[in-house]
N, C-alpha and C. Protein backbone atom coordinates (compact mmCIF):
# COMPACT_ATOMS: atom_id res chain seq x y z
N UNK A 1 33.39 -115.06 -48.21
CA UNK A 1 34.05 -114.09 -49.05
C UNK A 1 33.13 -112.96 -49.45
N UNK A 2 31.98 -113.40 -49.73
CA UNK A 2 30.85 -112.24 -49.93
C UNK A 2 30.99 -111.21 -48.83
N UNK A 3 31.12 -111.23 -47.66
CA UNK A 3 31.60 -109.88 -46.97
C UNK A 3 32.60 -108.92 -46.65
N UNK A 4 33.69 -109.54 -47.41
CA UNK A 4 34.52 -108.16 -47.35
C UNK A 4 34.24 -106.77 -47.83
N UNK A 5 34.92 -106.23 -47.32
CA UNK A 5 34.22 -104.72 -48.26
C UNK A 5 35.18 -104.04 -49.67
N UNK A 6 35.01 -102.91 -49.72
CA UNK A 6 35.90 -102.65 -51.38
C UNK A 6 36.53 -101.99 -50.61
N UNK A 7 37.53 -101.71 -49.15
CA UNK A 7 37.58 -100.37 -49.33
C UNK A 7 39.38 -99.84 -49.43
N UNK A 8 39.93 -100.87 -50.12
CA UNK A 8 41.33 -100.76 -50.57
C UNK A 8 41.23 -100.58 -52.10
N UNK A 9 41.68 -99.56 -52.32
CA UNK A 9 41.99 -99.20 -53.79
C UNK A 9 43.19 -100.42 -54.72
N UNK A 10 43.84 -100.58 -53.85
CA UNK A 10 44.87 -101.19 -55.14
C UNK A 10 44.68 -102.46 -54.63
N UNK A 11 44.62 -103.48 -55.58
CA UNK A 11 43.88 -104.39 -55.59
C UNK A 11 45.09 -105.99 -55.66
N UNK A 12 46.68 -105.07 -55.42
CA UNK A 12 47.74 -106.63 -55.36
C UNK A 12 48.04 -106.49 -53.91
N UNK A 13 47.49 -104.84 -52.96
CA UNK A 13 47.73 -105.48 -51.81
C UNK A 13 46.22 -106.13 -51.17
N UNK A 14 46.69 -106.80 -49.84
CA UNK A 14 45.67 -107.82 -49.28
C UNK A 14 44.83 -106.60 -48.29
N UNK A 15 43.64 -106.76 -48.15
CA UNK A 15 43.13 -105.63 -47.46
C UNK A 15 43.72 -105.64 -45.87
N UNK A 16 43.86 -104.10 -45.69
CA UNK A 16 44.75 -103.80 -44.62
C UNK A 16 46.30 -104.18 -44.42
N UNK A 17 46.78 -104.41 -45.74
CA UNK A 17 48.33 -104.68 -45.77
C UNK A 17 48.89 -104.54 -44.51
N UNK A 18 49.46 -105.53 -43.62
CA UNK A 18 50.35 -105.45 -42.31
C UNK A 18 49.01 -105.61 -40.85
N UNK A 19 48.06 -106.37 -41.55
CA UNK A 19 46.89 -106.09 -40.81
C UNK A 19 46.63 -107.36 -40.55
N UNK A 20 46.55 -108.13 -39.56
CA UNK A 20 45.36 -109.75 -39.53
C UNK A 20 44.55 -109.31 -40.51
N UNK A 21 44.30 -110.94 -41.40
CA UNK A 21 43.15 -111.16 -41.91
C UNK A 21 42.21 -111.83 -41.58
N UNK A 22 40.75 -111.96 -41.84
CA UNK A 22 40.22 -113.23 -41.19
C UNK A 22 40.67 -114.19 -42.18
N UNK A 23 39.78 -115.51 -42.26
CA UNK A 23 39.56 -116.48 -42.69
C UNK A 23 39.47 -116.55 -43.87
N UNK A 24 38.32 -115.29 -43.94
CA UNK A 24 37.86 -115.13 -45.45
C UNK A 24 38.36 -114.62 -46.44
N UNK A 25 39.29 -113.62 -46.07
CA UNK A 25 40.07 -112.47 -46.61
C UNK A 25 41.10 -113.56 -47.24
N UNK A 26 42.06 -114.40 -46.12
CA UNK A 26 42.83 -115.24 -46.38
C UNK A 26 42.71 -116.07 -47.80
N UNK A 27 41.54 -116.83 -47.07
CA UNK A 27 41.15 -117.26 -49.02
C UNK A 27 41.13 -116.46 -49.97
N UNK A 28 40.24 -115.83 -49.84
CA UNK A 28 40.84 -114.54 -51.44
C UNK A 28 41.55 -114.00 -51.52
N UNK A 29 42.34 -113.77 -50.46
CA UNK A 29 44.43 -113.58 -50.55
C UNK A 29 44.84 -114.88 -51.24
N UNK A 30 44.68 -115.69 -50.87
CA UNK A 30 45.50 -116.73 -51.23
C UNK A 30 45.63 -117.27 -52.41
N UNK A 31 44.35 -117.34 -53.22
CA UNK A 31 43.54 -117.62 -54.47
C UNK A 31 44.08 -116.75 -55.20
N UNK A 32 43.96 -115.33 -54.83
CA UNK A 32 44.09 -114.17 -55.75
C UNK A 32 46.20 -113.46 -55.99
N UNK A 33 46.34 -114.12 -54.93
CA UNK A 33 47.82 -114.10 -55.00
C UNK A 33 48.99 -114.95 -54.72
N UNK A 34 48.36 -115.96 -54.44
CA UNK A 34 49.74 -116.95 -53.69
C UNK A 34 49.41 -118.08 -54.77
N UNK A 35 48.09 -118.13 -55.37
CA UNK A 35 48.02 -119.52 -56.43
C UNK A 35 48.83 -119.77 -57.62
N UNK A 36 48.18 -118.27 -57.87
CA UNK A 36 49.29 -118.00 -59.25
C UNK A 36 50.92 -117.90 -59.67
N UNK A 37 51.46 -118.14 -58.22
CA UNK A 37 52.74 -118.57 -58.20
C UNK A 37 53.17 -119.95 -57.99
N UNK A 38 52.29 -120.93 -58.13
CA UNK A 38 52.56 -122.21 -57.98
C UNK A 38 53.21 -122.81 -59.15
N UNK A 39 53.28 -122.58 -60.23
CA UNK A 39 54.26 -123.20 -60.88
C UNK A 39 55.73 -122.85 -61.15
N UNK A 40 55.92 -121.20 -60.64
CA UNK A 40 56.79 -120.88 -60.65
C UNK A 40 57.71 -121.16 -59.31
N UNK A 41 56.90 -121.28 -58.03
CA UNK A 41 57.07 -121.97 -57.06
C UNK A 41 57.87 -123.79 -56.94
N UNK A 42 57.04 -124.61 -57.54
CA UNK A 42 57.44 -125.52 -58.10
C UNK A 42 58.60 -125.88 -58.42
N UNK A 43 58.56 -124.89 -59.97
CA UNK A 43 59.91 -125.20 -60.58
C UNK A 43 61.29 -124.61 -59.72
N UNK A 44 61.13 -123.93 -58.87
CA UNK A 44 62.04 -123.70 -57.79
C UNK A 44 62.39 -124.77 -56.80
N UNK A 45 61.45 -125.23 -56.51
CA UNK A 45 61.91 -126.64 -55.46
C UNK A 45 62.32 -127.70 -55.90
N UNK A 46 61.94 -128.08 -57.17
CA UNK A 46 62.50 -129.01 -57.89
C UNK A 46 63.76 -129.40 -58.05
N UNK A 47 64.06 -127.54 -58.64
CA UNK A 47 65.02 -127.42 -58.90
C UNK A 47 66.07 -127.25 -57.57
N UNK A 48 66.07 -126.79 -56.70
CA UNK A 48 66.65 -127.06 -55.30
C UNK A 48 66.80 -128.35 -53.82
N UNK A 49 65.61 -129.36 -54.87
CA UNK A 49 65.43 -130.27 -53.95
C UNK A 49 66.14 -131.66 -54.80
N UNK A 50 67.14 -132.41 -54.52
CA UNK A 50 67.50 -133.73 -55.18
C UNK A 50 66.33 -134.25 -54.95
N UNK A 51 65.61 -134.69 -54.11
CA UNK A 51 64.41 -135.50 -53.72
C UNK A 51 63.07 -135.02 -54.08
N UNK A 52 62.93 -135.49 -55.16
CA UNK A 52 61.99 -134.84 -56.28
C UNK A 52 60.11 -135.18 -55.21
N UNK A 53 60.75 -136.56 -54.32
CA UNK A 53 59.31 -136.93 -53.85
C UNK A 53 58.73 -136.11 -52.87
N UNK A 54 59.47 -135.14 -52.41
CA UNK A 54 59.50 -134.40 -51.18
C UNK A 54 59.04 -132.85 -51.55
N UNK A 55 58.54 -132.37 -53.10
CA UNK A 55 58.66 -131.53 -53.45
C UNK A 55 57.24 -130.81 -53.13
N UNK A 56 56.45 -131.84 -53.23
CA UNK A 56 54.69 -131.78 -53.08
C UNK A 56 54.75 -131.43 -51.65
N UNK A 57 54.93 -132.18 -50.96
CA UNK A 57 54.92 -131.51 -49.47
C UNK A 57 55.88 -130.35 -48.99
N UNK A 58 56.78 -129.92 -49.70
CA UNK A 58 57.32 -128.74 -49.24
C UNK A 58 56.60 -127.70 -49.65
N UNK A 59 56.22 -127.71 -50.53
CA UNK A 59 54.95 -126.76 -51.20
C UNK A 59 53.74 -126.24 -50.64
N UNK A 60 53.39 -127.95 -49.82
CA UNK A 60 52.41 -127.79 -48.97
C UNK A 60 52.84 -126.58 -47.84
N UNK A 61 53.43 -127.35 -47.39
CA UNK A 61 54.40 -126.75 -46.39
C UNK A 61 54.49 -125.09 -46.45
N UNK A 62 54.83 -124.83 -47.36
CA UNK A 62 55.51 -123.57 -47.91
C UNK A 62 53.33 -122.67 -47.84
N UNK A 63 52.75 -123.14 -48.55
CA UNK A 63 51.12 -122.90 -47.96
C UNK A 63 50.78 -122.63 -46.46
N UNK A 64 50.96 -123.45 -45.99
CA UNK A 64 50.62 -123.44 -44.62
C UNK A 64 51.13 -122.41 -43.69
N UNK A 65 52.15 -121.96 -44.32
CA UNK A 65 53.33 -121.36 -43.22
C UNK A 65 52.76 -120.07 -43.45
N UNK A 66 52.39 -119.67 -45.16
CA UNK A 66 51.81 -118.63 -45.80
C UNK A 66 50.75 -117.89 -45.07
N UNK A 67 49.96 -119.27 -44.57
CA UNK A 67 48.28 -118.84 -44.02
C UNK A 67 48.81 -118.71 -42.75
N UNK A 68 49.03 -119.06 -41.96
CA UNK A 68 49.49 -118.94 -40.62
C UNK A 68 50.26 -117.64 -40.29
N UNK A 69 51.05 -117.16 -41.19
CA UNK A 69 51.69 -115.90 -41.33
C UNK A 69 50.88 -114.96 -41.34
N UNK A 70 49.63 -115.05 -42.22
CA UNK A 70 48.67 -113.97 -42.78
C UNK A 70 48.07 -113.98 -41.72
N UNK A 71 47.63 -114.79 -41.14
CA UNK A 71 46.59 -114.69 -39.64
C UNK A 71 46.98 -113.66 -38.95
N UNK A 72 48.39 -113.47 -38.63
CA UNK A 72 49.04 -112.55 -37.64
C UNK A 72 49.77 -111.08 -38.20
N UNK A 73 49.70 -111.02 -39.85
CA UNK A 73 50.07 -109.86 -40.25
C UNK A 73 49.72 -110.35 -42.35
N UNK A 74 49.28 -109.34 -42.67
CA UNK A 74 49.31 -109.81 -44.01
C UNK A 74 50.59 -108.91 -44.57
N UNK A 75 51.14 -109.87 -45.89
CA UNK A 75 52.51 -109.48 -46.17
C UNK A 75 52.01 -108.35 -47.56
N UNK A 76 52.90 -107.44 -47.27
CA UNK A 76 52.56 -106.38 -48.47
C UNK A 76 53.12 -106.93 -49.97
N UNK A 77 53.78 -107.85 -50.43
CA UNK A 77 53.91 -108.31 -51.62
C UNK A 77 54.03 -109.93 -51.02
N UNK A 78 53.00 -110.82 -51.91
CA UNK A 78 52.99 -111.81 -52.51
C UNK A 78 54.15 -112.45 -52.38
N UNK A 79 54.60 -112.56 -53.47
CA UNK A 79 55.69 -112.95 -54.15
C UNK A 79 56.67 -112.97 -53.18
N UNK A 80 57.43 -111.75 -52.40
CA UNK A 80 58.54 -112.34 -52.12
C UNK A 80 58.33 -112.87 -50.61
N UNK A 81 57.04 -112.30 -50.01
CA UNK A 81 56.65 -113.82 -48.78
C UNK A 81 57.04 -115.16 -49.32
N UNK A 82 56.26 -115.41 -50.35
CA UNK A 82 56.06 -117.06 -50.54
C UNK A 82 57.28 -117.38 -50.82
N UNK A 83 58.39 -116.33 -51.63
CA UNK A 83 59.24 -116.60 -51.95
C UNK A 83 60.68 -116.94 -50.91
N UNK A 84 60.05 -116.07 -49.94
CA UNK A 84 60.98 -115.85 -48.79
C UNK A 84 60.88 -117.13 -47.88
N UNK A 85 59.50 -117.27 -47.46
CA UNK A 85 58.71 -118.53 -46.66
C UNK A 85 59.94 -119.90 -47.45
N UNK A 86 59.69 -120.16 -48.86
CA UNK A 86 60.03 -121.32 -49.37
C UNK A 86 61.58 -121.39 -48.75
N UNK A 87 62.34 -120.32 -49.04
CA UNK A 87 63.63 -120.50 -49.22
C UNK A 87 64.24 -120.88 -47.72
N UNK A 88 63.67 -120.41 -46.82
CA UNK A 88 63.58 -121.01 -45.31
C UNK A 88 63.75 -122.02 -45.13
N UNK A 89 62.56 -122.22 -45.83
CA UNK A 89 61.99 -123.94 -45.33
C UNK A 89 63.07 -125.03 -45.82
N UNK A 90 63.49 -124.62 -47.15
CA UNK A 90 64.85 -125.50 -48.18
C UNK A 90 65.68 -125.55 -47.13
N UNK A 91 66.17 -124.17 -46.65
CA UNK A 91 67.54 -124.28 -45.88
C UNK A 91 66.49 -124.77 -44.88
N UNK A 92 66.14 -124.79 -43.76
CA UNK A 92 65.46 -125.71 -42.75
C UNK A 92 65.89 -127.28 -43.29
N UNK A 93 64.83 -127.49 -44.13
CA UNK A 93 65.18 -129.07 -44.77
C UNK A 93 66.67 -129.58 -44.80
N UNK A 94 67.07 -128.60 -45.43
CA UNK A 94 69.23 -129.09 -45.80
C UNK A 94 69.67 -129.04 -44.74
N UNK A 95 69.34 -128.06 -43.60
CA UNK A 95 70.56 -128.11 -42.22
C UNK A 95 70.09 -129.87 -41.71
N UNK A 96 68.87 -129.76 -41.88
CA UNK A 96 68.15 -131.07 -41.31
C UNK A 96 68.59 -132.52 -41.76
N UNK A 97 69.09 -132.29 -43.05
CA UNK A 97 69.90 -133.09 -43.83
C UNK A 97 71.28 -133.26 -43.26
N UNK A 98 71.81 -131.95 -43.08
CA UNK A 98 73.43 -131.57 -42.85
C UNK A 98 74.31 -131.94 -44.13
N UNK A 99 73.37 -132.04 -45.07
CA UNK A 99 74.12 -132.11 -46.47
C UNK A 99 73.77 -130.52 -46.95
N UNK A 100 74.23 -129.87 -47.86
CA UNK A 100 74.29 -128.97 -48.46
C UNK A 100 74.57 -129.23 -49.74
N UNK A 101 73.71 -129.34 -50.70
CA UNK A 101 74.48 -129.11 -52.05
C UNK A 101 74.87 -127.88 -52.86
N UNK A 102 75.66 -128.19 -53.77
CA UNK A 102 76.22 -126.36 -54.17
C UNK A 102 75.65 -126.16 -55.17
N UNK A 103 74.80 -127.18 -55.76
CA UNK A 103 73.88 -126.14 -57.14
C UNK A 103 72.56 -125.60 -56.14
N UNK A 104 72.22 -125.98 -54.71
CA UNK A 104 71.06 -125.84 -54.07
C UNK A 104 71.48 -124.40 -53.68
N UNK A 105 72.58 -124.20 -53.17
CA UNK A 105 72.70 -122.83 -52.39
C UNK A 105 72.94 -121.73 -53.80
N UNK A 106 73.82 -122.45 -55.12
CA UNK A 106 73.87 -121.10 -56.64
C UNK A 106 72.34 -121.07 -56.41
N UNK A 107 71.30 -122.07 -56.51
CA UNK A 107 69.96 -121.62 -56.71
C UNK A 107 69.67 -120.30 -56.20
N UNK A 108 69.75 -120.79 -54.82
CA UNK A 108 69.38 -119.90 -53.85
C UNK A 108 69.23 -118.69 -54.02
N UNK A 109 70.63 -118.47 -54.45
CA UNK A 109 71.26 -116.80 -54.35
C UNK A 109 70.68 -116.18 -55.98
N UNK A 110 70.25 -117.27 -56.63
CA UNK A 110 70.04 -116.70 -57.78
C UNK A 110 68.60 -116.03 -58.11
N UNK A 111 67.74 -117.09 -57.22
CA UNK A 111 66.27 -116.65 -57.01
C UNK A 111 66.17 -115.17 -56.96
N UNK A 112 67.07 -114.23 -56.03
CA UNK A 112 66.93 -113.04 -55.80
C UNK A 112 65.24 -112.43 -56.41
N UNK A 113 64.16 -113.05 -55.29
CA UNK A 113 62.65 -111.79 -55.64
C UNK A 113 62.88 -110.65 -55.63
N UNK A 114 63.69 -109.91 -55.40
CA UNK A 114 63.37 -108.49 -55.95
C UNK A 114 63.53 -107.89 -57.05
N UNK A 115 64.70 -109.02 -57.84
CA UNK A 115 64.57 -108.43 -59.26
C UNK A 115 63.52 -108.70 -59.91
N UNK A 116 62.57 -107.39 -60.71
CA UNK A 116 61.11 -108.09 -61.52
C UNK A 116 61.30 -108.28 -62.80
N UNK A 117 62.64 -108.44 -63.57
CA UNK A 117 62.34 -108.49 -64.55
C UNK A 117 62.47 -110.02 -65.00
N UNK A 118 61.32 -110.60 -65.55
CA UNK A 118 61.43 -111.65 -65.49
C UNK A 118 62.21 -112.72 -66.57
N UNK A 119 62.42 -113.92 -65.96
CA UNK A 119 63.65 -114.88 -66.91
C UNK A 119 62.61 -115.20 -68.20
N UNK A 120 63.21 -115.28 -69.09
CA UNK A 120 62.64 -116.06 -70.12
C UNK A 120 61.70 -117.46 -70.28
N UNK A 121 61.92 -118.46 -68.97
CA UNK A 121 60.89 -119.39 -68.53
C UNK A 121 59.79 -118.93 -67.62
N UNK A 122 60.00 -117.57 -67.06
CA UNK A 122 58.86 -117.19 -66.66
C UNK A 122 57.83 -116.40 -67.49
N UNK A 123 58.91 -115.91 -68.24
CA UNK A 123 57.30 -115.44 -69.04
C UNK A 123 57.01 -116.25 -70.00
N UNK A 124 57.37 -117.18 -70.19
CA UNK A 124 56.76 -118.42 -70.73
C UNK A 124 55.43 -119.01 -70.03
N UNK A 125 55.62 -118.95 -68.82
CA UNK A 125 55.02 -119.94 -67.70
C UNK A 125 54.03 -118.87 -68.01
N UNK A 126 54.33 -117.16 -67.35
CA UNK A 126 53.31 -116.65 -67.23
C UNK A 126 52.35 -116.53 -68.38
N UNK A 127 52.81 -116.83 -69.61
CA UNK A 127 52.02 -116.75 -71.11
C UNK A 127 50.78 -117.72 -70.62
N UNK A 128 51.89 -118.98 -70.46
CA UNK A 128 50.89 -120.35 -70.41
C UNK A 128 49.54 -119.73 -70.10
N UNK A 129 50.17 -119.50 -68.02
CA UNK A 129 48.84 -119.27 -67.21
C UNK A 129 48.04 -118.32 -67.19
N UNK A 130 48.51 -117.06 -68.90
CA UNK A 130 47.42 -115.97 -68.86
C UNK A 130 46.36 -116.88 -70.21
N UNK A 131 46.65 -117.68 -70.96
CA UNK A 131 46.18 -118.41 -71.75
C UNK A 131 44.75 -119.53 -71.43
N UNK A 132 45.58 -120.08 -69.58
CA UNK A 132 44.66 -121.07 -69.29
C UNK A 132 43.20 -120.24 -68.42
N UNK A 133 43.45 -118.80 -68.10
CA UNK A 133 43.11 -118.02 -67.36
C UNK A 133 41.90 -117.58 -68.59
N UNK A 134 42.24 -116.88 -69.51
CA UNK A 134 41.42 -117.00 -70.57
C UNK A 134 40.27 -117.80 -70.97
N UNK A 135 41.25 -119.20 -71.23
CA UNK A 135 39.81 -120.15 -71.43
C UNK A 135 38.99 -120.73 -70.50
N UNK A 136 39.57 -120.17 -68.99
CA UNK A 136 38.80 -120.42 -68.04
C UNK A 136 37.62 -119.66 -67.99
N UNK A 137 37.91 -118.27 -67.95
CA UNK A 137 37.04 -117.30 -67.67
C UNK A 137 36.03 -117.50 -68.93
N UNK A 138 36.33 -117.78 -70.42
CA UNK A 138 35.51 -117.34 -71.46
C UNK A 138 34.52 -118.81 -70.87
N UNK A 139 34.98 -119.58 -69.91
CA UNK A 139 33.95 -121.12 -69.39
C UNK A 139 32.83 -120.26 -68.69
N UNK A 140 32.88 -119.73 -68.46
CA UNK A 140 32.18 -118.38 -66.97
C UNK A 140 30.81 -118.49 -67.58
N UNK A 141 29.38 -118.66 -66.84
CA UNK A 141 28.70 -117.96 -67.28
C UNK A 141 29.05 -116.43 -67.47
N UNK A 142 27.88 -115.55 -68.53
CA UNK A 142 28.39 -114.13 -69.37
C UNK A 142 28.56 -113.32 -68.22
N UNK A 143 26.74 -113.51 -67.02
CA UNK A 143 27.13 -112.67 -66.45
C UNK A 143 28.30 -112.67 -64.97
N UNK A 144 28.04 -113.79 -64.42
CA UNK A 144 29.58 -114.12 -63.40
C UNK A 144 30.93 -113.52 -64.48
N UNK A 145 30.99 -113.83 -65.42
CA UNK A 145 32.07 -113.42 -66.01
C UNK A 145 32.25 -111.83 -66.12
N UNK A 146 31.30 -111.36 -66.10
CA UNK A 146 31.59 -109.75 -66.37
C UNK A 146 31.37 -109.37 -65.12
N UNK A 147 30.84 -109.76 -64.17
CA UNK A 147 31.16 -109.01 -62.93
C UNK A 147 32.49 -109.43 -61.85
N UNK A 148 33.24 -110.44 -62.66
CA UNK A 148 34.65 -111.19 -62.19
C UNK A 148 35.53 -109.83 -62.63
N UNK A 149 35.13 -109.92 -64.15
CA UNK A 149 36.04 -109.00 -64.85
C UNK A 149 36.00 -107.68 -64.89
N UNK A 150 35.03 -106.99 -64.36
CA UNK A 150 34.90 -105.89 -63.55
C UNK A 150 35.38 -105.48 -62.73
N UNK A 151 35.50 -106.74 -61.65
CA UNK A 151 35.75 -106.40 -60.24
C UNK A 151 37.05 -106.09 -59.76
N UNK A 152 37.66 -108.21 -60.84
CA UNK A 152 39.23 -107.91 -60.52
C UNK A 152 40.22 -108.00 -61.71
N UNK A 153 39.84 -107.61 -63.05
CA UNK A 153 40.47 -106.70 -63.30
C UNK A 153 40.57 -105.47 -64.08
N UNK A 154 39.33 -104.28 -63.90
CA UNK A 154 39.16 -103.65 -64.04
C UNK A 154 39.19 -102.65 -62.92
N UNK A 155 38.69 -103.55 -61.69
CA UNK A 155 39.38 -102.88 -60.44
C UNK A 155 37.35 -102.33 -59.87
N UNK A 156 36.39 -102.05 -60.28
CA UNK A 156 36.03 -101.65 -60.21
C UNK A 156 34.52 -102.30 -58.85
N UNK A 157 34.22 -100.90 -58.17
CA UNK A 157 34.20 -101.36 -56.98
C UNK A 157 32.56 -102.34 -57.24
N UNK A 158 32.11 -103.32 -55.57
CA UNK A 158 30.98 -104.02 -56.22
C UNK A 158 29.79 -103.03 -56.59
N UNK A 159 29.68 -102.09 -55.78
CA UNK A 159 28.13 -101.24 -55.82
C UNK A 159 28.35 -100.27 -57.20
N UNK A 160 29.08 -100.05 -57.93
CA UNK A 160 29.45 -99.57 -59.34
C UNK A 160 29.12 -100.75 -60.17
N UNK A 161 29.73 -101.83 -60.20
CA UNK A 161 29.19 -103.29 -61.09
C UNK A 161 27.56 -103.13 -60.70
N UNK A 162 27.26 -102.88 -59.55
CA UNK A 162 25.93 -103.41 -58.89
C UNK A 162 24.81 -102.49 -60.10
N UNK A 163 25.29 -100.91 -60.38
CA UNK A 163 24.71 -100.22 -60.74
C UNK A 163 24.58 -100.48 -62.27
N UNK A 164 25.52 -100.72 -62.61
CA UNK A 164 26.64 -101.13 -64.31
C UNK A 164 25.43 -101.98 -64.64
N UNK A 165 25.10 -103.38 -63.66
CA UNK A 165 24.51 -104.42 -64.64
C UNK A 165 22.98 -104.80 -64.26
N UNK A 166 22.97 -103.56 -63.41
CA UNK A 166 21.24 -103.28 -63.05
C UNK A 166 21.12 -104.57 -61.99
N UNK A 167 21.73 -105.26 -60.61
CA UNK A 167 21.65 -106.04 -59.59
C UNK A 167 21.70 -105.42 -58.47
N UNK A 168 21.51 -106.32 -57.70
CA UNK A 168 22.01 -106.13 -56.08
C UNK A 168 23.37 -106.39 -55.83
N UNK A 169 23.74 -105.64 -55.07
CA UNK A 169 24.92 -105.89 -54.77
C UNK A 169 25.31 -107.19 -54.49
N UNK A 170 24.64 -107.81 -53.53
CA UNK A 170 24.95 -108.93 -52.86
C UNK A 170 24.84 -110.04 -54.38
N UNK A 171 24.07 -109.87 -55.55
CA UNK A 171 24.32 -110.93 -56.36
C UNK A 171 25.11 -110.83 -57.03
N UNK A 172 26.29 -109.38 -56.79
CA UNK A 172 27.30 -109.23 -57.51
C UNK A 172 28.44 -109.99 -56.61
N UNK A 173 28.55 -109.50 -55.28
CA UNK A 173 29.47 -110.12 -54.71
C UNK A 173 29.26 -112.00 -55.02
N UNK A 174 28.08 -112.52 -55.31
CA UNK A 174 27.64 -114.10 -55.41
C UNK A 174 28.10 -114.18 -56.56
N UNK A 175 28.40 -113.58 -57.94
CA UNK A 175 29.03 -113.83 -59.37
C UNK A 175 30.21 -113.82 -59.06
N UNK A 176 30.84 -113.01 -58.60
CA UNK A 176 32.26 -113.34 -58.26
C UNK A 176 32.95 -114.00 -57.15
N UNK A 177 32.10 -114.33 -56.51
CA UNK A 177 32.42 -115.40 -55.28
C UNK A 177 32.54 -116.67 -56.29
N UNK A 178 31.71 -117.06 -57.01
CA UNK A 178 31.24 -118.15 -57.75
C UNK A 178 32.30 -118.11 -58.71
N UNK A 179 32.64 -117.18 -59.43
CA UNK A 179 33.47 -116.83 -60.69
C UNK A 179 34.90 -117.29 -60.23
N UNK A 180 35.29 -116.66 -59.03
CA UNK A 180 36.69 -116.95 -58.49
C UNK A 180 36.65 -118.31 -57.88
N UNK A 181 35.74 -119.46 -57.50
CA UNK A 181 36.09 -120.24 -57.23
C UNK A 181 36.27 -121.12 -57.95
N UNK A 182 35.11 -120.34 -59.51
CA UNK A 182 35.07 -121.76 -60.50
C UNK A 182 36.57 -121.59 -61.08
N UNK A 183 37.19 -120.15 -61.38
CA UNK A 183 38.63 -120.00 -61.73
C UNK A 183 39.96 -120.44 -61.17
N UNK A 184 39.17 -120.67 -60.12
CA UNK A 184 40.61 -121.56 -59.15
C UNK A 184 40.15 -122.69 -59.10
N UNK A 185 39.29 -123.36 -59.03
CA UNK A 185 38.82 -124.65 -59.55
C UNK A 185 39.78 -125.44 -61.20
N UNK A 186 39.32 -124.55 -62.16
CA UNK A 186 39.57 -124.70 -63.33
C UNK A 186 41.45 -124.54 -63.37
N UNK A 187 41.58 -123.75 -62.68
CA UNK A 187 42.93 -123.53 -62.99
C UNK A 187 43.89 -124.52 -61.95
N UNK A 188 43.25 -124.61 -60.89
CA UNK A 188 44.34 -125.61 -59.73
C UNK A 188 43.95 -126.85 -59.07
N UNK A 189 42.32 -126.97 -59.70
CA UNK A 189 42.25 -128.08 -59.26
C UNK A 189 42.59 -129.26 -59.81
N UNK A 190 42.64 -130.41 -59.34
CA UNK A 190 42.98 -132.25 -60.28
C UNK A 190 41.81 -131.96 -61.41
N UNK A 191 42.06 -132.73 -62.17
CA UNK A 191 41.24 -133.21 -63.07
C UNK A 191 39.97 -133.95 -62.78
N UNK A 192 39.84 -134.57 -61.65
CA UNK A 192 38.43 -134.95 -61.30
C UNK A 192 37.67 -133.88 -60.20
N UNK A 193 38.32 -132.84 -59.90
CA UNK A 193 36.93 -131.73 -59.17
C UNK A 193 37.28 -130.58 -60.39
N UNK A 194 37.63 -130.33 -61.93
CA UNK A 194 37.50 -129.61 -62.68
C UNK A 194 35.89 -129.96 -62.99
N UNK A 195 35.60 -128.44 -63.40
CA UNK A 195 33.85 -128.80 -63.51
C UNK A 195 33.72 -127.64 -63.65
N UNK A 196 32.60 -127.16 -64.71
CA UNK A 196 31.94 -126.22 -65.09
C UNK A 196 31.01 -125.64 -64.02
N UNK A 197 31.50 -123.99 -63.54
CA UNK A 197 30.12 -123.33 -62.54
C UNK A 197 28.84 -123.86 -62.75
């Protein structure tokens, strides 16, 4: 991840929007935009799947299809890929079934990603996860933390941080390599690989 470069200004699309990514890019696509929809993700399959045991692996599922997609084109919004990817896969699953249920397909149609204004359980959810995001980051060492919070969300490029906090570049890109993994660590991992940078 330390080698990508800065040289996309807006920072929700994936560099080179409609472009292969590598490997690396992928991960900090994925981390930086496809994680943070996992509970809202979730509560969608749940809610569309009778078979509550099957929900973890459609998810998976719904990941995989994500990265494999990005290999061959990265999607210009987040959200309604993963959102789009999932809803596939449901109907995939149900034809596969040849059952259909009718609160699965009201779901369906109700999901509609393009409307942004969000339901009242989402900005709940999203409260939660700007809350757990918080006490993650204030976990940060000071300086990984200020060159996280510089980077992504202040926007600001690495060789500007580099100058900002008197480093090398390269130990700026290493604070936030470190910063973003301990934050996706903290935020998505089990309870036994949670652990302080």
């Amino acid at each position: 991840m330390a080698n990508t470069t800065d040289t996309h200004p807006g920072h929700g699309d994936p560099p080179g929007a409609d472009a292969p990514m590598n490997a690396s890019e992928i991960q900090a696509w994925f981390v930086r935009e496809v994680l943070p929809l996992e509970a809202i993700l979730m509560q969608y399959l749940k809610r569309v799947r009778h078979n509550r045991a099957d929900v973890d692996d459609l998810c998976q599922e719904v990941y995989v299809r994500v990265c494999e997609a990005a290999l061959q084109e990265a999607p210009r919004s987040a959200r309604s890929f993963v959102f789009t990817v999932a809803r596939n896969l449901v109907i995939d699953e149900m034809r596969k079934e040849q059952v259909v249920p009718i609160d699965a397909v009201a779901d369906l149609e109700a999901l509609n990603v393009a409307a942004e204004i969000p339901a009242p359980d989402r900005s709940l959810i999203a409260r939660e996860d700007l809350r757990r995001l918080q006490a993650a980051l204030d976990e940060l060492p000071p300086r990984c933390r200020e060159a996280v919070v510089m980077r992504k969300i202040e926007g600001i490029a690495r060789r500007d941080i580099a100058a900002r906090m008197n480093i090398a570049e390269k130990t700026v890109a290493r604070h936030i390599t470190e910063g973003i993994c301990a934050l996706a660590n903290a935020l998505y991992g089990d309870g036994a690989t949670r652990r302080r940078p």
